[in-house]
PDB file of N, CA and C in Angstrom:
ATOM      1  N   UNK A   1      90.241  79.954  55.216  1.00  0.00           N
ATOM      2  CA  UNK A   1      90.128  79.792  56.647  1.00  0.00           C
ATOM      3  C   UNK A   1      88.730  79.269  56.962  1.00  0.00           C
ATOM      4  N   UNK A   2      88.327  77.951  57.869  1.00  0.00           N
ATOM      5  CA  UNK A   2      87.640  77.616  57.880  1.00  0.00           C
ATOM      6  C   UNK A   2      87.448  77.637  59.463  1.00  0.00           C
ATOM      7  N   UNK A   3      85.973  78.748  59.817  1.00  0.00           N
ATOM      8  CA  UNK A   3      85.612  78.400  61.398  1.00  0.00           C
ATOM      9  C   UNK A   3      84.821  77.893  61.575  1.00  0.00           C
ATOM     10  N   UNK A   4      85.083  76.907  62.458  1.00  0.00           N
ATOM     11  CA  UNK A   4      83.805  75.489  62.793  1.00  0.00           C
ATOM     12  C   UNK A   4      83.074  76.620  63.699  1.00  0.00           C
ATOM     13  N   UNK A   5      81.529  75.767  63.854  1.00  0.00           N
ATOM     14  CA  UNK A   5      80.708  76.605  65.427  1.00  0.00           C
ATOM     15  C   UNK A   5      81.844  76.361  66.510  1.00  0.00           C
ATOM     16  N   UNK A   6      82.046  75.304  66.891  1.00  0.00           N
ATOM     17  CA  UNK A   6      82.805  75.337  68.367  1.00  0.00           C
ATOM     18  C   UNK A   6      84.095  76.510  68.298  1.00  0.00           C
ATOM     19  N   UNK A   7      84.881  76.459  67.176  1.00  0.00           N
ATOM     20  CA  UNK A   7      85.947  78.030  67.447  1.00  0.00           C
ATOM     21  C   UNK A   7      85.106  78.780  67.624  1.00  0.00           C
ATOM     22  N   UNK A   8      83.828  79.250  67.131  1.00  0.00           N
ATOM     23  CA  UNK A   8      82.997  80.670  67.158  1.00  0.00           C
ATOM     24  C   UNK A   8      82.525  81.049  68.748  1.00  0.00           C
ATOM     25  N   UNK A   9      82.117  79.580  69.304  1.00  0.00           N
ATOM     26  CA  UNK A   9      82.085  79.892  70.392  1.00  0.00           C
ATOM     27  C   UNK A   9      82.930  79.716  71.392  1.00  0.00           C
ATOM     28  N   UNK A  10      84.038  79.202  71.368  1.00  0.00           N
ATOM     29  CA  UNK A  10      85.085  79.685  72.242  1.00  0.00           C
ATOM     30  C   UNK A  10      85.363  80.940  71.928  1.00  0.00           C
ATOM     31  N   UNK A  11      85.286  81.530  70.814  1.00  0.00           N
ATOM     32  CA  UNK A  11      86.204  82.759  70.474  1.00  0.00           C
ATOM     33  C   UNK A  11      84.786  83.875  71.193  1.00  0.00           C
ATOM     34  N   UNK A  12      83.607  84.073  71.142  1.00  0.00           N
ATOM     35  CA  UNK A  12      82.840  84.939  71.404  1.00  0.00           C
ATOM     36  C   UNK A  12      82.654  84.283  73.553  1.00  0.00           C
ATOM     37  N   UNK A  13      82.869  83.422  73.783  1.00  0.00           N
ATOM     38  CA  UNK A  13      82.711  82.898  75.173  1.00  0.00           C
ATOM     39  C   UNK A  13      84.463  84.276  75.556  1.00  0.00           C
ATOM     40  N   UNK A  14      85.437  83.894  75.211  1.00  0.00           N
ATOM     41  CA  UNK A  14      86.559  84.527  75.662  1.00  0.00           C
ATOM     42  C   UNK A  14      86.061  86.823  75.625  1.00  0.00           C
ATOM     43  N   UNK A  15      85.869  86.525  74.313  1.00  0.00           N
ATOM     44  CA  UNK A  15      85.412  88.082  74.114  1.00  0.00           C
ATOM     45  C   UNK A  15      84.616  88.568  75.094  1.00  0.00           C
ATOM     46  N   UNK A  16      83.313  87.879  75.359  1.00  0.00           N
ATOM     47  CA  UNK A  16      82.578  88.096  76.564  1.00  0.00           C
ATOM     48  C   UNK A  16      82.966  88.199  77.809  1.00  0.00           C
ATOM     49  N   UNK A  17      84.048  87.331  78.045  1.00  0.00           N
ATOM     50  CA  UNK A  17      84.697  87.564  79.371  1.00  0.00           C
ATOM     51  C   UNK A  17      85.319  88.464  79.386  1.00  0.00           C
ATOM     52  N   UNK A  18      86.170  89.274  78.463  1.00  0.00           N
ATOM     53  CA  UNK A  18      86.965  90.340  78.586  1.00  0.00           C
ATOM     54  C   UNK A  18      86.008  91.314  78.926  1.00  0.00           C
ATOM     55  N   UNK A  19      84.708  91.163  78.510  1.00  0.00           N
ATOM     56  CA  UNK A  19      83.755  92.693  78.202  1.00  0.00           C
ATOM     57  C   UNK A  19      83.551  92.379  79.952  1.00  0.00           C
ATOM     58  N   UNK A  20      83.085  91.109  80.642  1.00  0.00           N
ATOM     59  CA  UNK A  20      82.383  91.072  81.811  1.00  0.00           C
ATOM     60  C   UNK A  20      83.461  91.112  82.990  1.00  0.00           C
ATOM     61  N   UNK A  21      84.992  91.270  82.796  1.00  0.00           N
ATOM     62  CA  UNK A  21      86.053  91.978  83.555  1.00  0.00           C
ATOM     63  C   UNK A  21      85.512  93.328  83.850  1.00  0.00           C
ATOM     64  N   UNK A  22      85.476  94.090  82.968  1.00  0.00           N
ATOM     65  CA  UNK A  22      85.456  95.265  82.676  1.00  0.00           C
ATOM     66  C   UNK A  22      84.335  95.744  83.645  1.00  0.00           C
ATOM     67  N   UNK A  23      83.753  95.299  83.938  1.00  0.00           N
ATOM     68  CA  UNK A  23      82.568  95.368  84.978  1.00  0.00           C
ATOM     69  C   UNK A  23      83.595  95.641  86.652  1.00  0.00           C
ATOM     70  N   UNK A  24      84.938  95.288  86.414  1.00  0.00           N
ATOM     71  CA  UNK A  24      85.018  95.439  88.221  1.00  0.00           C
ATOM     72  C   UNK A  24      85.430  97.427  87.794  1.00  0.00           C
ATOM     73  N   UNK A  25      86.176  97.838  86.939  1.00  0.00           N
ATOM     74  CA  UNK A  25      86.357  99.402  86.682  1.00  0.00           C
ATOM     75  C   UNK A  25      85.286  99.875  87.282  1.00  0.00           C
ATOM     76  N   UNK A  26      83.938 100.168  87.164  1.00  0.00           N
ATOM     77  CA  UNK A  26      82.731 101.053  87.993  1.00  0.00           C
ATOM     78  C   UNK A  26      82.930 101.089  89.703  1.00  0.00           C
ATOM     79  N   UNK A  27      83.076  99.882  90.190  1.00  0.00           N
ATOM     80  CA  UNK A  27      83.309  99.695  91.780  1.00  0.00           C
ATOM     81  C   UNK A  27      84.378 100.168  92.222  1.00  0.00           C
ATOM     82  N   UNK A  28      85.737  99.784  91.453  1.00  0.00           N
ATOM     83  CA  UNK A  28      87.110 100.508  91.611  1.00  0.00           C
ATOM     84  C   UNK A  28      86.726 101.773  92.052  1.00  0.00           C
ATOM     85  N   UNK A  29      86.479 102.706  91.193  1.00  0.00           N
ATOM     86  CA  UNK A  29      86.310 103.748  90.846  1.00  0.00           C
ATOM     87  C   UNK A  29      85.766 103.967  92.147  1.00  0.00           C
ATOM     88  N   UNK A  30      84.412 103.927  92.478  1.00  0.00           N
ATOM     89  CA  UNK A  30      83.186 104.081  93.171  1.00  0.00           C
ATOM     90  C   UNK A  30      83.524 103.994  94.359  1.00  0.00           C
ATOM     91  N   UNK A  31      84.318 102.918  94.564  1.00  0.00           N
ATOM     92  CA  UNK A  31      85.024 102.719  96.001  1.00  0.00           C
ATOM     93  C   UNK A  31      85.992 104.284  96.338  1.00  0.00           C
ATOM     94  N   UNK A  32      87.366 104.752  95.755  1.00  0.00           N
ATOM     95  CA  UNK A  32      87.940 105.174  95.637  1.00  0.00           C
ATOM     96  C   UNK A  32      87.593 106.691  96.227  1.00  0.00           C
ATOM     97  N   UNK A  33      86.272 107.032  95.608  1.00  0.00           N
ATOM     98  CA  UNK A  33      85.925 108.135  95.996  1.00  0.00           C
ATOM     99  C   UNK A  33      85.443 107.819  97.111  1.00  0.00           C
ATOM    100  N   UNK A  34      84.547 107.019  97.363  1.00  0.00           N
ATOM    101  CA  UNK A  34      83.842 106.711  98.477  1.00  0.00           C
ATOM    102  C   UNK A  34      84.663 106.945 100.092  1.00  0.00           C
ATOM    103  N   UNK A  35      86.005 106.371  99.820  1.00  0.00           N
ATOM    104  CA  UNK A  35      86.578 106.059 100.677  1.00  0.00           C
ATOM    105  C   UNK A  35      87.703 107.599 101.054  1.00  0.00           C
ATOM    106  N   UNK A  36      87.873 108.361  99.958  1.00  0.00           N
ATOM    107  CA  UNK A  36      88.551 109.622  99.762  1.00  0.00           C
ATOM    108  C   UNK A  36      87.131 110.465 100.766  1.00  0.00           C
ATOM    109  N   UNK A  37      86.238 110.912 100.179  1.00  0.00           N
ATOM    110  CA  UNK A  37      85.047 111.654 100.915  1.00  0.00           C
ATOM    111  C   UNK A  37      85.038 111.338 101.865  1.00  0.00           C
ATOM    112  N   UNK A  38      85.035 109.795 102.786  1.00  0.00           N
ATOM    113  CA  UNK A  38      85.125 109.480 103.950  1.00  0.00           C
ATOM    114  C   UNK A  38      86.119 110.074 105.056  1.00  0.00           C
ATOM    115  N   UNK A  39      87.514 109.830 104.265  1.00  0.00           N
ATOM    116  CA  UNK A  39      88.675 110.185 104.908  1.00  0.00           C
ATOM    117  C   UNK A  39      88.239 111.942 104.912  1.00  0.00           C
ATOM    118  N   UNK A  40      87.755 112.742 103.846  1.00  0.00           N
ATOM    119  CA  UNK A  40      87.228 114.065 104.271  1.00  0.00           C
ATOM    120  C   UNK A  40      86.530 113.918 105.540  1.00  0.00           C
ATOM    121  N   UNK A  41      85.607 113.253 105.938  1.00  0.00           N
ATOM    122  CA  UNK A  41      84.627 113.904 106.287  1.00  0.00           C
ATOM    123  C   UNK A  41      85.105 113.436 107.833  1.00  0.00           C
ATOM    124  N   UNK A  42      85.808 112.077 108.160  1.00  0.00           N
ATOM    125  CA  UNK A  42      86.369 112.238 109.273  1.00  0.00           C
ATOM    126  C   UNK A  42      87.739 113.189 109.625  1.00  0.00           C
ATOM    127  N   UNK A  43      88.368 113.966 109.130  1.00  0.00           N
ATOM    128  CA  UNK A  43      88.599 115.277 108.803  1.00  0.00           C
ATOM    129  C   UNK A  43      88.156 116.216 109.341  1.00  0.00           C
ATOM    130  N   UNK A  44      87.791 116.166 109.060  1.00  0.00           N
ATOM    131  CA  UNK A  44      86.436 117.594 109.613  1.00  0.00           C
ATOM    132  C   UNK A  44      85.372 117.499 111.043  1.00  0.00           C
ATOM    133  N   UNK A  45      85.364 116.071 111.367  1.00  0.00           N
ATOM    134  CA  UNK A  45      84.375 115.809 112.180  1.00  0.00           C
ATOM    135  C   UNK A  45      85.309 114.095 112.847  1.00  0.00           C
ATOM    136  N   UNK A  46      85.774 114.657 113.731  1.00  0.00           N
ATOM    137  CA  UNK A  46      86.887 113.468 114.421  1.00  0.00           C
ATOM    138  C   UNK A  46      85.645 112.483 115.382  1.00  0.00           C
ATOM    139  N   UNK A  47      84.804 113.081 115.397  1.00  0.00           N
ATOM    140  CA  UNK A  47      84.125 112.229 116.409  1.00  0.00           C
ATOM    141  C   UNK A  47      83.337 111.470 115.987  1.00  0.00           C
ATOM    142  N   UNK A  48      82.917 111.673 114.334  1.00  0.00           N
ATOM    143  CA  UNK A  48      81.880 110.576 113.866  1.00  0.00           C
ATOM    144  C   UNK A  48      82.910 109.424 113.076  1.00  0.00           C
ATOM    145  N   UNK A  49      83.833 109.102 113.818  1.00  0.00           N
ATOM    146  CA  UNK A  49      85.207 108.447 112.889  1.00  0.00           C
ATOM    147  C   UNK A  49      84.102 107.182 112.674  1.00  0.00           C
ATOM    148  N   UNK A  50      83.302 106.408 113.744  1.00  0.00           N
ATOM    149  CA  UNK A  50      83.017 104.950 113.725  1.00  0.00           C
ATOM    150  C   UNK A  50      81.839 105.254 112.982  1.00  0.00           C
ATOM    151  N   UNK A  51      81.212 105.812 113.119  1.00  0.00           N
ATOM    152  CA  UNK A  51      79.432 106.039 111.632  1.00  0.00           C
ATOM    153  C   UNK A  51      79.838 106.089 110.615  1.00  0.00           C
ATOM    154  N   UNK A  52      81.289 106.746 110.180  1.00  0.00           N
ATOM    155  CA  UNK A  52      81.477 107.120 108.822  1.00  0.00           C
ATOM    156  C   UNK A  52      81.957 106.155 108.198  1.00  0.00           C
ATOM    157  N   UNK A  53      82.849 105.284 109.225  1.00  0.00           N
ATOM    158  CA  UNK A  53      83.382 104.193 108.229  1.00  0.00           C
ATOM    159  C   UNK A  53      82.673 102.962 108.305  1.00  0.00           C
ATOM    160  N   UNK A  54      81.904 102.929 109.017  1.00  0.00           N
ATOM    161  CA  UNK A  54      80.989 101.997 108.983  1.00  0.00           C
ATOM    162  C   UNK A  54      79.912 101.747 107.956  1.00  0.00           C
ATOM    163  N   UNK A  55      79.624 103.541 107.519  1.00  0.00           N
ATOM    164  CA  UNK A  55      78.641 103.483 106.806  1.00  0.00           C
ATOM    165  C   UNK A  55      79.879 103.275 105.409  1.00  0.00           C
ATOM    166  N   UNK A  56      80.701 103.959 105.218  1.00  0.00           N
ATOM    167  CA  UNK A  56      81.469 103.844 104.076  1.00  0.00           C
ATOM    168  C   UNK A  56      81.781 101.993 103.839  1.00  0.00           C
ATOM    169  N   UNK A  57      81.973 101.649 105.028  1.00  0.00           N
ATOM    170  CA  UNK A  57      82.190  99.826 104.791  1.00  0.00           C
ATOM    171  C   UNK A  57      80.941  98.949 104.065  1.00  0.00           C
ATOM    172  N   UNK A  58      79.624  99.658 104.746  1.00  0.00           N
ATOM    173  CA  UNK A  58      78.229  99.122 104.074  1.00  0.00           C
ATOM    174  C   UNK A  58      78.273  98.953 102.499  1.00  0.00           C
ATOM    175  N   UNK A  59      78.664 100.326 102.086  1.00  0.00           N
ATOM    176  CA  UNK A  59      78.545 101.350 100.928  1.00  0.00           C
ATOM    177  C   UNK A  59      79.490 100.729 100.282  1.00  0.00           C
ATOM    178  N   UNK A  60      80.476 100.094 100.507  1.00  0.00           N
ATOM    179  CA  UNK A  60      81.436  99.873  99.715  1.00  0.00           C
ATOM    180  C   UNK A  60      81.217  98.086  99.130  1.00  0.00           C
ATOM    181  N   UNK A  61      80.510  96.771 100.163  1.00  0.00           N
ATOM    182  CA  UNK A  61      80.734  96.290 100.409  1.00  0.00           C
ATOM    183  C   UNK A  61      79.228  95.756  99.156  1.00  0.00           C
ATOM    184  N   UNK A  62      78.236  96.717  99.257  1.00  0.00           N
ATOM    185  CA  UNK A  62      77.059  96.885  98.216  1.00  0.00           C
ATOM    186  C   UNK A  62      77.695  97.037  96.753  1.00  0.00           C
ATOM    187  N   UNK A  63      78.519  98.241  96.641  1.00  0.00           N
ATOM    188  CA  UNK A  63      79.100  98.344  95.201  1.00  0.00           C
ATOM    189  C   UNK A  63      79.847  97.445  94.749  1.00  0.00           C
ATOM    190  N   UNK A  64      81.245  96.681  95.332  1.00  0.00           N
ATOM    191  CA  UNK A  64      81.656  95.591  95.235  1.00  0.00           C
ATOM    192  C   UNK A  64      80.908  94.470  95.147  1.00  0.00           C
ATOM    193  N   UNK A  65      79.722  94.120  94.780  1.00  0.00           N
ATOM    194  CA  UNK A  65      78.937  93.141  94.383  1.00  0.00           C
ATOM    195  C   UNK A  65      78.947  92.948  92.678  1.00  0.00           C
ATOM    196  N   UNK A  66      78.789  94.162  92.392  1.00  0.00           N
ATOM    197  CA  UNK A  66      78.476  94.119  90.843  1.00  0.00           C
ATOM    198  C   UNK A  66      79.959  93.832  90.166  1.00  0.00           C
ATOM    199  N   UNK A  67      81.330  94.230  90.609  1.00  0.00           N
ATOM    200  CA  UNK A  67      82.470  94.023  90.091  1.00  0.00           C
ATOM    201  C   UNK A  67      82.814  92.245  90.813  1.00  0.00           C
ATOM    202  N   UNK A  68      82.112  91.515  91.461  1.00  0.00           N
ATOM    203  CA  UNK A  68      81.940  89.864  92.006  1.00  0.00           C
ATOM    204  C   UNK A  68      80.923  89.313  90.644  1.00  0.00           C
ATOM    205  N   UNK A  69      80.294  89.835  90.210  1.00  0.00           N
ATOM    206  CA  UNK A  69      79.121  89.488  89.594  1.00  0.00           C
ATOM    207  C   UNK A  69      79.648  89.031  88.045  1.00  0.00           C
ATOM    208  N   UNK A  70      80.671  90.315  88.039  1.00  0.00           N
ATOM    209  CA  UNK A  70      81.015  90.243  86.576  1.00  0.00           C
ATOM    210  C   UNK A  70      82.620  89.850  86.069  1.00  0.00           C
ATOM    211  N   UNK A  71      82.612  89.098  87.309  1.00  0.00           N
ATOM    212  CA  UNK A  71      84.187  88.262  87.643  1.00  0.00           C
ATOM    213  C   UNK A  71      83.463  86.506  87.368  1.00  0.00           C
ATOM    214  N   UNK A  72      82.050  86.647  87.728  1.00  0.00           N
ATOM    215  CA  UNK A  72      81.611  85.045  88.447  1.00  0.00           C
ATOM    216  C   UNK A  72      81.454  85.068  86.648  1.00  0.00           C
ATOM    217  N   UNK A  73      80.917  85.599  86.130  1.00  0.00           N
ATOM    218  CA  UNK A  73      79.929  85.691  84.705  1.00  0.00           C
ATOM    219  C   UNK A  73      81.689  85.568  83.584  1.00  0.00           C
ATOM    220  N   UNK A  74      82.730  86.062  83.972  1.00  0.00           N
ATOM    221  CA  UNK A  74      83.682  85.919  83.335  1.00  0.00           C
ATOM    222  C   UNK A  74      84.653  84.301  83.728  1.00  0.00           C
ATOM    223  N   UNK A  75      84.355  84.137  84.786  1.00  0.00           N
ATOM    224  CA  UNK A  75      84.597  82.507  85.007  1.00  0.00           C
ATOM    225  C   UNK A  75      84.466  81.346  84.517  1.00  0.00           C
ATOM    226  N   UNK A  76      82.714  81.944  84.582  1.00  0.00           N
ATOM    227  CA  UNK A  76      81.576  80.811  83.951  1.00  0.00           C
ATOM    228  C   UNK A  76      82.049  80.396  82.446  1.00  0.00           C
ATOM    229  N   UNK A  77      81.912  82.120  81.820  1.00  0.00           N
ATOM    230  CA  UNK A  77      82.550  81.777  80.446  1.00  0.00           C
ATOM    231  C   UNK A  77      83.521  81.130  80.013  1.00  0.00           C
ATOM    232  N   UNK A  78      84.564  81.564  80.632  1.00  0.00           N
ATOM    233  CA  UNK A  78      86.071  80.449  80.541  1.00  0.00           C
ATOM    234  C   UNK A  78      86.127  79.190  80.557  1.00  0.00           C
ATOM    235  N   UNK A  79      85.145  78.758  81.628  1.00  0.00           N
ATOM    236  CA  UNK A  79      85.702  77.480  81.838  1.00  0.00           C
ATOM    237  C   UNK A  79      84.644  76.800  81.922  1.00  0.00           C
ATOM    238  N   UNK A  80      83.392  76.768  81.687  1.00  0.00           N
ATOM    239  CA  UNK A  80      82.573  76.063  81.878  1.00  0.00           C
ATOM    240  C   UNK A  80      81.758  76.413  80.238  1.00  0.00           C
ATOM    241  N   UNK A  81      81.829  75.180  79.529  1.00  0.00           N
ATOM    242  CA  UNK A  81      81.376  75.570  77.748  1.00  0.00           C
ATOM    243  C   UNK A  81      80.458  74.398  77.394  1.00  0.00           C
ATOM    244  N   UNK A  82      79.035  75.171  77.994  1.00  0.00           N
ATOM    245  CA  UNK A  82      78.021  74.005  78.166  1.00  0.00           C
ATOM    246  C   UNK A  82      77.154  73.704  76.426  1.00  0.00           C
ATOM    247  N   UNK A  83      77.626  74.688  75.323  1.00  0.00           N
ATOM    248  CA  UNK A  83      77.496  74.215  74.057  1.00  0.00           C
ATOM    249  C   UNK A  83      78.844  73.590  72.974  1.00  0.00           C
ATOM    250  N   UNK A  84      79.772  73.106  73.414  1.00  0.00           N
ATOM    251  CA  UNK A  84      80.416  72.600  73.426  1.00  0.00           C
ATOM    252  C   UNK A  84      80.723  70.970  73.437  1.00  0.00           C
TER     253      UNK A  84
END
């Protein structure tokens, strides 16, 4: 079996993208609770309904950056193969 450089780096460009998917799981997550505690806390306190989700929208909208980040970085890899 013979691997040229260019298979090596398609094959480690693809691997990388799988690893830089894996990056949206933390925000999922992060959101999830975020948005569960929220729904507590307007619960408990009916009158701060518009602070809470407002602030929960901020909060959410910050963490969802890093799972964009590592979608753009899994793109790049795919399809754009500037040693190639």
């Amino acid at each position: 079996m013979n691997i040229s450089g260019t298979d090596l780096i398609l094959a480690c460009s693809a691997i990388g993208a799988g690893l830089a998917v894996i990056a949206g799981i933390g925000p999922g997550i992060g959101q999830g609770i975020a948005a569960g505690h929220a729904a507590a806390a307007v619960g408990r306190n009916p009158g701060a309904k518009s602070d809470i989700t407002s602030t929960m929208l901020l909060g959410q909208a910050v963490a969802e950056t890093t799972g964009l980040y590592g979608l753009l970085v899994a793109i790049l890899l795919l399809f754009v193969k500037p040693l190639v």
